[in-house]
PDB file of N, CA and C in Angstrom:
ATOM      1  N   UNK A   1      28.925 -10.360  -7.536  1.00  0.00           N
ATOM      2  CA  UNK A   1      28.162 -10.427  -8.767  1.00  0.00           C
ATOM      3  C   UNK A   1      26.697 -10.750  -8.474  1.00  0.00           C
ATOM      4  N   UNK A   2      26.427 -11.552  -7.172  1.00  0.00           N
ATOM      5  CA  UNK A   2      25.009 -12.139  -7.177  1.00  0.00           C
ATOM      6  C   UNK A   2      24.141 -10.803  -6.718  1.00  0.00           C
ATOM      7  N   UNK A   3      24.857 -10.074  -5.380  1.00  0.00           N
ATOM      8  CA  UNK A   3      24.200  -8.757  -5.175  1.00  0.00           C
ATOM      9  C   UNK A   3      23.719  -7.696  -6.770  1.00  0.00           C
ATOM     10  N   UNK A   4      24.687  -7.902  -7.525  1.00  0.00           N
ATOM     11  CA  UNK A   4      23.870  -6.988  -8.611  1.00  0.00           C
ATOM     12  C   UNK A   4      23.101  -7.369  -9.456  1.00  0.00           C
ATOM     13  N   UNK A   5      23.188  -8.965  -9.893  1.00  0.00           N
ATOM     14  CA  UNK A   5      22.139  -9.120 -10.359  1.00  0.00           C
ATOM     15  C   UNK A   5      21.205  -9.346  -9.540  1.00  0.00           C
ATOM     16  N   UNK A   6      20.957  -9.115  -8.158  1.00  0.00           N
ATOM     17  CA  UNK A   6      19.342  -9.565  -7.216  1.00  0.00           C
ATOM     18  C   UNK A   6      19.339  -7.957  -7.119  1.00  0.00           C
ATOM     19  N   UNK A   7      20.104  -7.006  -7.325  1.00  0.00           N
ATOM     20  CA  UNK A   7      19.299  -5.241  -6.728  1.00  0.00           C
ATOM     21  C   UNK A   7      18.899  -5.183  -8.089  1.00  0.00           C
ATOM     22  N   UNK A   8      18.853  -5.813  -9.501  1.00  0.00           N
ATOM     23  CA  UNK A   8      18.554  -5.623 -10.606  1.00  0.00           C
ATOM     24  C   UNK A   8      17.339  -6.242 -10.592  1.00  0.00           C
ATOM     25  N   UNK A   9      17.260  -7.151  -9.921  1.00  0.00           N
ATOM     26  CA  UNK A   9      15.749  -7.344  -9.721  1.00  0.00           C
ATOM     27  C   UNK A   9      15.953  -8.818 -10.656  1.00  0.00           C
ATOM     28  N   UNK A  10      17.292  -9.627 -11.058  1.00  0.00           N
ATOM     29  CA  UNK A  10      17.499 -10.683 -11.521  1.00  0.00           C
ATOM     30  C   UNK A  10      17.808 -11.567 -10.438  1.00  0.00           C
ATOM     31  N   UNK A  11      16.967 -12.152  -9.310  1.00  0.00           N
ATOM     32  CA  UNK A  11      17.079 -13.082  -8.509  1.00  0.00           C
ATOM     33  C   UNK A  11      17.609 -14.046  -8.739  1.00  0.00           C
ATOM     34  N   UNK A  12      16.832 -15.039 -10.239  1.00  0.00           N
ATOM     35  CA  UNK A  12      16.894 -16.091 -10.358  1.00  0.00           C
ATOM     36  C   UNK A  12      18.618 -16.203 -10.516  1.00  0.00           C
ATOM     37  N   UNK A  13      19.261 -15.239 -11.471  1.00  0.00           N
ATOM     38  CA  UNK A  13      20.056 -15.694 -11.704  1.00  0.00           C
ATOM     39  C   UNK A  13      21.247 -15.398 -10.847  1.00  0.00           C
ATOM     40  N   UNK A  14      21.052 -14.598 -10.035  1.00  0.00           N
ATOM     41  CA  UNK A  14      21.584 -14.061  -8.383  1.00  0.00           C
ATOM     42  C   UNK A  14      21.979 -15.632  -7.318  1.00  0.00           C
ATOM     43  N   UNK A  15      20.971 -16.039  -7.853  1.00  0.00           N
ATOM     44  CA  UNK A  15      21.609 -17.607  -7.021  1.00  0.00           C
ATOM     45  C   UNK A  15      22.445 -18.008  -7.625  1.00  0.00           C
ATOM     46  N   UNK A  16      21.942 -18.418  -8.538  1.00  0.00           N
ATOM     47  CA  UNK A  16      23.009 -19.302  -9.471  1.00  0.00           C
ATOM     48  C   UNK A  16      24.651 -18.594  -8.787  1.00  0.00           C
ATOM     49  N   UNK A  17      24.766 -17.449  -8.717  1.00  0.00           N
ATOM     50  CA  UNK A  17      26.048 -16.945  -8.434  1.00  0.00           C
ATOM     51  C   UNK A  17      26.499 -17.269  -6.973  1.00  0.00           C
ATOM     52  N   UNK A  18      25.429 -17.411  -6.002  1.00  0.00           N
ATOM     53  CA  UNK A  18      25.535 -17.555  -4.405  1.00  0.00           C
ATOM     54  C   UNK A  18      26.188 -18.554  -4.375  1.00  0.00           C
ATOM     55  N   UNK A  19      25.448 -19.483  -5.285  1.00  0.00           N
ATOM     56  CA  UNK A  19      25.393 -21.394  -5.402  1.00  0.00           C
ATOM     57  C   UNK A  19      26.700 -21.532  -5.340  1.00  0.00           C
ATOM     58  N   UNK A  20      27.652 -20.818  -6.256  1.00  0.00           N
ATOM     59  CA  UNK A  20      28.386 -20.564  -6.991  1.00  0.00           C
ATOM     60  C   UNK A  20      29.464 -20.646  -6.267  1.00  0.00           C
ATOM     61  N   UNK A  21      29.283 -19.283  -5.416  1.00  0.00           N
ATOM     62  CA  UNK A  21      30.524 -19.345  -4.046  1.00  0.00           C
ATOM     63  C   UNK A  21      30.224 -20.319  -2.666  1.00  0.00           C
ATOM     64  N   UNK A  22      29.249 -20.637  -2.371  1.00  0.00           N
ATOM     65  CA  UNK A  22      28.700 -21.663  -1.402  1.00  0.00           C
ATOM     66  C   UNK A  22      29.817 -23.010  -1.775  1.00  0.00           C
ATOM     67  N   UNK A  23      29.398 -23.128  -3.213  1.00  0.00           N
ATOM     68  CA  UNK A  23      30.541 -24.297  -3.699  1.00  0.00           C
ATOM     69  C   UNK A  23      31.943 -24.464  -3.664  1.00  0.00           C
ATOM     70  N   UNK A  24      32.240 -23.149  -3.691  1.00  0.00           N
ATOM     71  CA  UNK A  24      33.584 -23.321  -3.447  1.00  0.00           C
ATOM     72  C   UNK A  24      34.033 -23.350  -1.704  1.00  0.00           C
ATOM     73  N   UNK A  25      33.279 -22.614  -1.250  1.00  0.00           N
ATOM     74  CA  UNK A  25      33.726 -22.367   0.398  1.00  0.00           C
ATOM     75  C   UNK A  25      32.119 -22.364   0.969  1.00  0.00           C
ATOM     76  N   UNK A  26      31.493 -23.698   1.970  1.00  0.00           N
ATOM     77  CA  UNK A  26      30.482 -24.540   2.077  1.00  0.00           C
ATOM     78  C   UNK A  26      30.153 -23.114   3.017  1.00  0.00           C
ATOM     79  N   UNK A  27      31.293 -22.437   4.109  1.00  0.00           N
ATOM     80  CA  UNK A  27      30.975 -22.032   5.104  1.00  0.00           C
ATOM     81  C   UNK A  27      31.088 -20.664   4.907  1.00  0.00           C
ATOM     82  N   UNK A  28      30.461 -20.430   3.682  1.00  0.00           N
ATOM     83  CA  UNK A  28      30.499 -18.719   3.278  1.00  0.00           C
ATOM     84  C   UNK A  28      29.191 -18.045   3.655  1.00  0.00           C
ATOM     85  N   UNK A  29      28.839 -17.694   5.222  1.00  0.00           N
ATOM     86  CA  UNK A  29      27.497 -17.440   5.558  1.00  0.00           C
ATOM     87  C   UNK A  29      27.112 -16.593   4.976  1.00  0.00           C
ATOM     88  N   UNK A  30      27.449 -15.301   4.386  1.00  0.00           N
ATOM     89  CA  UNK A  30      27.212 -13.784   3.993  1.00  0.00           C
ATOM     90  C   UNK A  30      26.388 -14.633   2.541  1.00  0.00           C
ATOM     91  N   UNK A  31      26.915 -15.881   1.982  1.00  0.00           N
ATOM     92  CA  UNK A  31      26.094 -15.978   0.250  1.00  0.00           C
ATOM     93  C   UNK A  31      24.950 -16.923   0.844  1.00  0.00           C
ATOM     94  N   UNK A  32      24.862 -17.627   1.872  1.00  0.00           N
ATOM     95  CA  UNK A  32      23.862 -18.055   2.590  1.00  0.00           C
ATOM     96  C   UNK A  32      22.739 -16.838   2.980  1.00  0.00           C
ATOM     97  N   UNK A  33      22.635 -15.663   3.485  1.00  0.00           N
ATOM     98  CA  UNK A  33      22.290 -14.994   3.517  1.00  0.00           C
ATOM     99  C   UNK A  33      21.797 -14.385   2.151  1.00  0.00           C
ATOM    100  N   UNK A  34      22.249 -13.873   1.202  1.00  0.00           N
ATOM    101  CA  UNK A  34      21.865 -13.118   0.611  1.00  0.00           C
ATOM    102  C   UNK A  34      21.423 -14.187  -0.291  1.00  0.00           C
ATOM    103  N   UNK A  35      21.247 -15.166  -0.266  1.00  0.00           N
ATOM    104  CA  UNK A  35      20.860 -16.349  -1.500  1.00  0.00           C
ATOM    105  C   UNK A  35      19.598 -16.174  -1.045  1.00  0.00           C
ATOM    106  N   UNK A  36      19.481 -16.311   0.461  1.00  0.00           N
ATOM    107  CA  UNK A  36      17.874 -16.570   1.303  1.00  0.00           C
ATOM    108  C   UNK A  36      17.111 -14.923   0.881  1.00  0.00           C
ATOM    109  N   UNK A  37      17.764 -14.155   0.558  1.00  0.00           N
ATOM    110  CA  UNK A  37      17.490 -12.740   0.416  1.00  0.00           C
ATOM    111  C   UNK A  37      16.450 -12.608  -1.228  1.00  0.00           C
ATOM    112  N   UNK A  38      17.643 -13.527  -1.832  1.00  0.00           N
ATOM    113  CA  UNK A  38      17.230 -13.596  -3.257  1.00  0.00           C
ATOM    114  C   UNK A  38      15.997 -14.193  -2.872  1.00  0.00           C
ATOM    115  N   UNK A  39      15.518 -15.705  -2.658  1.00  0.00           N
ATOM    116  CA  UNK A  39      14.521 -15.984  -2.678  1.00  0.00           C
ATOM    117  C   UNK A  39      13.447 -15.696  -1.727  1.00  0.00           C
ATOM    118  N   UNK A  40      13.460 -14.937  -0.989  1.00  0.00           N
ATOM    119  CA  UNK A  40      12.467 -14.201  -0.659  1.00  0.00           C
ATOM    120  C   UNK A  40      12.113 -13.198  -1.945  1.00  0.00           C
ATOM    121  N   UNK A  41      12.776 -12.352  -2.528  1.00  0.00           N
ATOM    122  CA  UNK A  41      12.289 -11.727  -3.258  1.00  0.00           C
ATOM    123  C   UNK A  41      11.715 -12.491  -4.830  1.00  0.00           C
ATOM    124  N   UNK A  42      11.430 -13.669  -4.473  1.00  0.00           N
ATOM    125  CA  UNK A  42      10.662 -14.685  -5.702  1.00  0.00           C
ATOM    126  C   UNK A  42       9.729 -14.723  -4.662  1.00  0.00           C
ATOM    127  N   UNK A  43       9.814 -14.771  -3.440  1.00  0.00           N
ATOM    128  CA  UNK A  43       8.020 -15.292  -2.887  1.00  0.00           C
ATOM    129  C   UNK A  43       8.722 -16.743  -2.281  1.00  0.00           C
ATOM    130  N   UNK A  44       9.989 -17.370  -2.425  1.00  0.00           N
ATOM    131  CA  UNK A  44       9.792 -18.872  -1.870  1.00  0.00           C
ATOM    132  C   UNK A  44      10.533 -18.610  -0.538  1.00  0.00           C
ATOM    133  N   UNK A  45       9.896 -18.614   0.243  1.00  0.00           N
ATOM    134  CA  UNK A  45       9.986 -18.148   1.611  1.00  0.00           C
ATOM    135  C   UNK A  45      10.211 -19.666   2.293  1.00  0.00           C
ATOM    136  N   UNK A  46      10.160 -20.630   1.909  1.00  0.00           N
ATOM    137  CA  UNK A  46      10.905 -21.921   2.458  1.00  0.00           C
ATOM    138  C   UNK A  46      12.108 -21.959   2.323  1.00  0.00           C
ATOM    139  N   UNK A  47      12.415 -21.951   0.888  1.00  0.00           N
ATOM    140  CA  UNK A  47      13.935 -21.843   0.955  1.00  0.00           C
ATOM    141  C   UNK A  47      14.610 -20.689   1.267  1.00  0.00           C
ATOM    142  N   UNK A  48      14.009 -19.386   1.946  1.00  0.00           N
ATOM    143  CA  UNK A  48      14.148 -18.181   1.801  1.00  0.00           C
ATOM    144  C   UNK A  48      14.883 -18.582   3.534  1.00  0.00           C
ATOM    145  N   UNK A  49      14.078 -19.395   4.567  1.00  0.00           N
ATOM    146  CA  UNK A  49      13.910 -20.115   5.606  1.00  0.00           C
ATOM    147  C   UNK A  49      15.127 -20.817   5.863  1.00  0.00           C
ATOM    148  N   UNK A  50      15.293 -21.354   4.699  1.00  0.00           N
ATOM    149  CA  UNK A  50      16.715 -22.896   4.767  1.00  0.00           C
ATOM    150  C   UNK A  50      17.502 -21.972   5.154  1.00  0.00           C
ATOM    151  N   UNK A  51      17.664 -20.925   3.799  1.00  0.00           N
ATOM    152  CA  UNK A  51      19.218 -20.048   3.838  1.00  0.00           C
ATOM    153  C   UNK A  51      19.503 -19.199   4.888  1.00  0.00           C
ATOM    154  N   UNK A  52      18.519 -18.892   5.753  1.00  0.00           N
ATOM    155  CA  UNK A  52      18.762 -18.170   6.788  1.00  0.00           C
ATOM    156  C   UNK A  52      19.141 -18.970   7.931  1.00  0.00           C
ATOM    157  N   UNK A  53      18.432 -20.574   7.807  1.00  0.00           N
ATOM    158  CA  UNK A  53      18.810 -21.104   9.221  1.00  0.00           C
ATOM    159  C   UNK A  53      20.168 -21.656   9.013  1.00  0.00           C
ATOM    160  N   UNK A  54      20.818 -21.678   7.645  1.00  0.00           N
ATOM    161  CA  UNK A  54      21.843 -22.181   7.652  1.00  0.00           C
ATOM    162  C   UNK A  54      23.078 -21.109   7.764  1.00  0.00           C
ATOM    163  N   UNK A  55      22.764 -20.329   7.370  1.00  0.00           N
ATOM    164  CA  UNK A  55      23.717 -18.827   7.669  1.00  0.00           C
ATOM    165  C   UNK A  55      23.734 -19.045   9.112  1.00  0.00           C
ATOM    166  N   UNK A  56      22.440 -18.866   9.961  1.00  0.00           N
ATOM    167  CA  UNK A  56      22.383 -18.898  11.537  1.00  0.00           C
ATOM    168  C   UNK A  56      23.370 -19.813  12.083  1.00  0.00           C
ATOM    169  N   UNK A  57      23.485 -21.148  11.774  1.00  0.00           N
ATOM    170  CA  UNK A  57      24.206 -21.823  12.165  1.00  0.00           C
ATOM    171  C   UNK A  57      25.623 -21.580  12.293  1.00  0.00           C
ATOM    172  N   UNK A  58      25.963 -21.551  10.688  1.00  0.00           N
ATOM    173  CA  UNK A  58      27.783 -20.710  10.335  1.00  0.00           C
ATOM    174  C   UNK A  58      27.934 -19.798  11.435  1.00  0.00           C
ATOM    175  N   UNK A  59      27.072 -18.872  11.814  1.00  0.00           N
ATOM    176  CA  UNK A  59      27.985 -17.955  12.041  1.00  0.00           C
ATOM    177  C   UNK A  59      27.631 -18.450  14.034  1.00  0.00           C
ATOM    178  N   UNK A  60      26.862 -19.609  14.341  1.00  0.00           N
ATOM    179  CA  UNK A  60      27.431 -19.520  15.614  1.00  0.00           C
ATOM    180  C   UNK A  60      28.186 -20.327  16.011  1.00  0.00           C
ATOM    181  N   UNK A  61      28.553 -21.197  14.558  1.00  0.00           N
ATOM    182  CA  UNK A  61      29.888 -22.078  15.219  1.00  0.00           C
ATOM    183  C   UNK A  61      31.384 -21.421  15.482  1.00  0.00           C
TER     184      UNK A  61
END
């Protein structure tokens, strides 16, 4: 669901959905990823930063 609302060009509410599954399963790197995806496409390239280094991590444990 978060992929279609962020190719719709609805980011904001594209997280909310990432958040969403992150919560249920902490070690879901793929919504880590595409959450960091979403906010790059707002411009916040810090947290755009978090979500990628934390995806990075998941997937080399």
């Amino acid at each position: 669901m978060g992929n279609a609302y962020n190719n719709s060009g609805k980011s904001e509410t594209a997280i909310v959905c990432y958040q969403k599954a992150i919560d249920i399963n902490p070690e879901f790197a793929e919504a880590y990823h595409n959450m960091g995806a979403a906010y790059k496409n707002l411009g916040d390239y810090n947290k755009y930063e978090e979500c990628i280094k934390k995806r990075d991590k998941l997937i080399s444990e």
